[in-house]
C-alpha atoms as a PDB file:
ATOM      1  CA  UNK A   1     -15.321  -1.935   7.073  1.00  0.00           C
ATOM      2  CA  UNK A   2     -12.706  -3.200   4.783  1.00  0.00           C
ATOM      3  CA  UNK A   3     -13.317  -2.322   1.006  1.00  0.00           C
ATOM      4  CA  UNK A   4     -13.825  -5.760  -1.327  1.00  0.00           C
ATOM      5  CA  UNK A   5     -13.784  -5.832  -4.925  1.00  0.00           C
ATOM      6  CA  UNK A   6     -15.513  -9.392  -5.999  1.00  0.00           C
ATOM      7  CA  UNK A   7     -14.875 -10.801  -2.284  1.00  0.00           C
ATOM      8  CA  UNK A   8     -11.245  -9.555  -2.775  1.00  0.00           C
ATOM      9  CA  UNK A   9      -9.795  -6.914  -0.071  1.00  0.00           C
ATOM     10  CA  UNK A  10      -7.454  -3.801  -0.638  1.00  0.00           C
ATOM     11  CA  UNK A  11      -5.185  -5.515   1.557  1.00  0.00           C
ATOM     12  CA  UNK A  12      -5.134  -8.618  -0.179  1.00  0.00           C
ATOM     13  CA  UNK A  13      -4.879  -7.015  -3.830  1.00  0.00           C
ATOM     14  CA  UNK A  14      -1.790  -5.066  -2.571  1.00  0.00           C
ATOM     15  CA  UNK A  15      -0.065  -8.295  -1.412  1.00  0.00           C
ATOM     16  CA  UNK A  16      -0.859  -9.602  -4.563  1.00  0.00           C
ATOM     17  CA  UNK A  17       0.611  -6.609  -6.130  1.00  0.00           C
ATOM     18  CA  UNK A  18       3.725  -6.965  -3.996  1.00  0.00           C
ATOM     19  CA  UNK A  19       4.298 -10.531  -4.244  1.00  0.00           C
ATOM     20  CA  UNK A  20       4.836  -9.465  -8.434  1.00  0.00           C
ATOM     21  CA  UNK A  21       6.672  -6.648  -8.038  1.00  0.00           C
ATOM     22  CA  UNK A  22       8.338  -7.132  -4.778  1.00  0.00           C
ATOM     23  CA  UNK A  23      10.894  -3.990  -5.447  1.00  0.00           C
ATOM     24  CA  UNK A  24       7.597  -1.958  -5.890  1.00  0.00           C
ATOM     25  CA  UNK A  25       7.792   1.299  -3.710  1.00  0.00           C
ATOM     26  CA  UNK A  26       4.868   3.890  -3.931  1.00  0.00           C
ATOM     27  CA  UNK A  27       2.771   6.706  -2.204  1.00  0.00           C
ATOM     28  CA  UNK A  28      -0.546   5.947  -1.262  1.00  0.00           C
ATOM     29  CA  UNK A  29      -1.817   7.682  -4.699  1.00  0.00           C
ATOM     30  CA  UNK A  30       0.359   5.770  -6.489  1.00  0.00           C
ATOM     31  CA  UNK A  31      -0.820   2.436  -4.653  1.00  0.00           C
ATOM     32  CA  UNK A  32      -4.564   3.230  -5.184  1.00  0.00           C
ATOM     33  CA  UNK A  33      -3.805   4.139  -9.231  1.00  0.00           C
ATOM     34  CA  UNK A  34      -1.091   1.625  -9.913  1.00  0.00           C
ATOM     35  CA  UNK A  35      -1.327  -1.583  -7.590  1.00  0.00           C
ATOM     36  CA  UNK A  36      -5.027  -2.092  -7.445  1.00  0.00           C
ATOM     37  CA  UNK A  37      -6.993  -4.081 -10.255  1.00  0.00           C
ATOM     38  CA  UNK A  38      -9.547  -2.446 -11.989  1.00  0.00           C
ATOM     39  CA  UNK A  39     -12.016  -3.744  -9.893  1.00  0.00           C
ATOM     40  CA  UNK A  40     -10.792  -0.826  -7.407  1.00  0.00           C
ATOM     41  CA  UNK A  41     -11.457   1.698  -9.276  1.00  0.00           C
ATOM     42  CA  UNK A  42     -14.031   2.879  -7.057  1.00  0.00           C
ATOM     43  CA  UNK A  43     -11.985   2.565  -4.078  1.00  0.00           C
ATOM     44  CA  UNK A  44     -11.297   5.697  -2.031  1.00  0.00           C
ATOM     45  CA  UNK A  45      -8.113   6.824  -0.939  1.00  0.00           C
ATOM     46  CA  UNK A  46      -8.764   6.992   2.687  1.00  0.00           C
ATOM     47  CA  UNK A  47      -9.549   3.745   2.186  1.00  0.00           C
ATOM     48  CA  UNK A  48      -6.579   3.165   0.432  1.00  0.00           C
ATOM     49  CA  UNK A  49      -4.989   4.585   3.435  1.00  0.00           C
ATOM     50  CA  UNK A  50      -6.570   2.827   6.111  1.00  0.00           C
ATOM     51  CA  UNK A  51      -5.482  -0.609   4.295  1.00  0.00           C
ATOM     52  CA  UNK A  52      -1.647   0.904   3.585  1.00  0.00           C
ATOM     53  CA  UNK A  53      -1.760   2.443   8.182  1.00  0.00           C
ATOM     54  CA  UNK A  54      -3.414  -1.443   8.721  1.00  0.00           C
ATOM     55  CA  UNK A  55      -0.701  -3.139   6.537  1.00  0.00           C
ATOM     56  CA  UNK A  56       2.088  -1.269   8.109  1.00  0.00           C
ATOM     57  CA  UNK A  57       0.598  -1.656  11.300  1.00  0.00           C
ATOM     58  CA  UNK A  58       0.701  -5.582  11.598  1.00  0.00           C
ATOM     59  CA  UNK A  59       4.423  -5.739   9.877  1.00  0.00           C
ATOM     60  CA  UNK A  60       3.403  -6.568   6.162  1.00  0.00           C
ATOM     61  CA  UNK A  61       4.509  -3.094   4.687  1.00  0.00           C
ATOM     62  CA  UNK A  62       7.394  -0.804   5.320  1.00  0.00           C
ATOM     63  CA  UNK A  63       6.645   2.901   5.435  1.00  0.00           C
ATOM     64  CA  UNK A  64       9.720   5.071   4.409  1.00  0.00           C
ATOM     65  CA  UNK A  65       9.558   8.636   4.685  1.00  0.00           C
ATOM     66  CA  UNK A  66      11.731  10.447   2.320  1.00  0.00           C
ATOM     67  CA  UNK A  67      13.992  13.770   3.254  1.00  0.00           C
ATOM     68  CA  UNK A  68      10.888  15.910   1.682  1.00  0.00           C
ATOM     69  CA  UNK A  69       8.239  14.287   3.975  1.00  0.00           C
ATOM     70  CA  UNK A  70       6.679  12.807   2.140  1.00  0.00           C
ATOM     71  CA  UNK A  71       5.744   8.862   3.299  1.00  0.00           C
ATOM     72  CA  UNK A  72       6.045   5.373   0.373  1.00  0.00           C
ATOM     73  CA  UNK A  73       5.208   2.237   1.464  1.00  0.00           C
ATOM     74  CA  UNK A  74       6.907  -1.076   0.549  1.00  0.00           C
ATOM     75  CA  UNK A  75       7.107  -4.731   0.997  1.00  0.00           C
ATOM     76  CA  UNK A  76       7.424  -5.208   5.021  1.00  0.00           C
ATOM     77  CA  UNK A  77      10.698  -6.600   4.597  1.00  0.00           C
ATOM     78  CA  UNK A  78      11.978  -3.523   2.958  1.00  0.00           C
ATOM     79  CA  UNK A  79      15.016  -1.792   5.082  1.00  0.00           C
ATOM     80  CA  UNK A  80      13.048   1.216   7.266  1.00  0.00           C
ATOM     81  CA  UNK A  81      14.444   4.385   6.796  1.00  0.00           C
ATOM     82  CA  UNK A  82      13.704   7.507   8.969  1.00  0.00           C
ATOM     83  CA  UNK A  83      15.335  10.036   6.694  1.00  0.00           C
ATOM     84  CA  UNK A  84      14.439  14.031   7.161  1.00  0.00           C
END
């Protein structure tokens, strides 16, 4: 089940999010603290998950995984990097 805030999906509010601040580059914590509305704010972060491993899934986010490990997500047109 995909998480809505007023008929509004995760997925949809970090496109939204994305289509502002298209540069925007963030963990999932960061996505789920920083790129959802208030409305959100009772939105898990394995469900914040689930919408980032969905988004990246079907092309519209970039994951990047930085020389620590660590994974960010970005716009899907961002340049993929496989560092580490």
């Amino acid at each position: 089940m995909v998480w809505k805030g007023n008929g509004v999906t995760v997925e949809t509010a970090i496109l939204a999010y994305l289509a502002a601040h298209p540069d925007a580059a963030d963990n999932a914590l960061g996505v789920q603290q920083w790129w959802l509305p208030r409305r959100f704010a009772d939105v898990s972060l394995h469900d914040v998950e689930t919408a980032l491993a969905a988004m990246t899934e079907q092309g519209s986010l970039t994951e990047i995984r930085l020389p620590d490990g660590s994974v960010i997500f970005a716009a899907g047109h961002a340049k993929r990097r496989e560092d580490g």
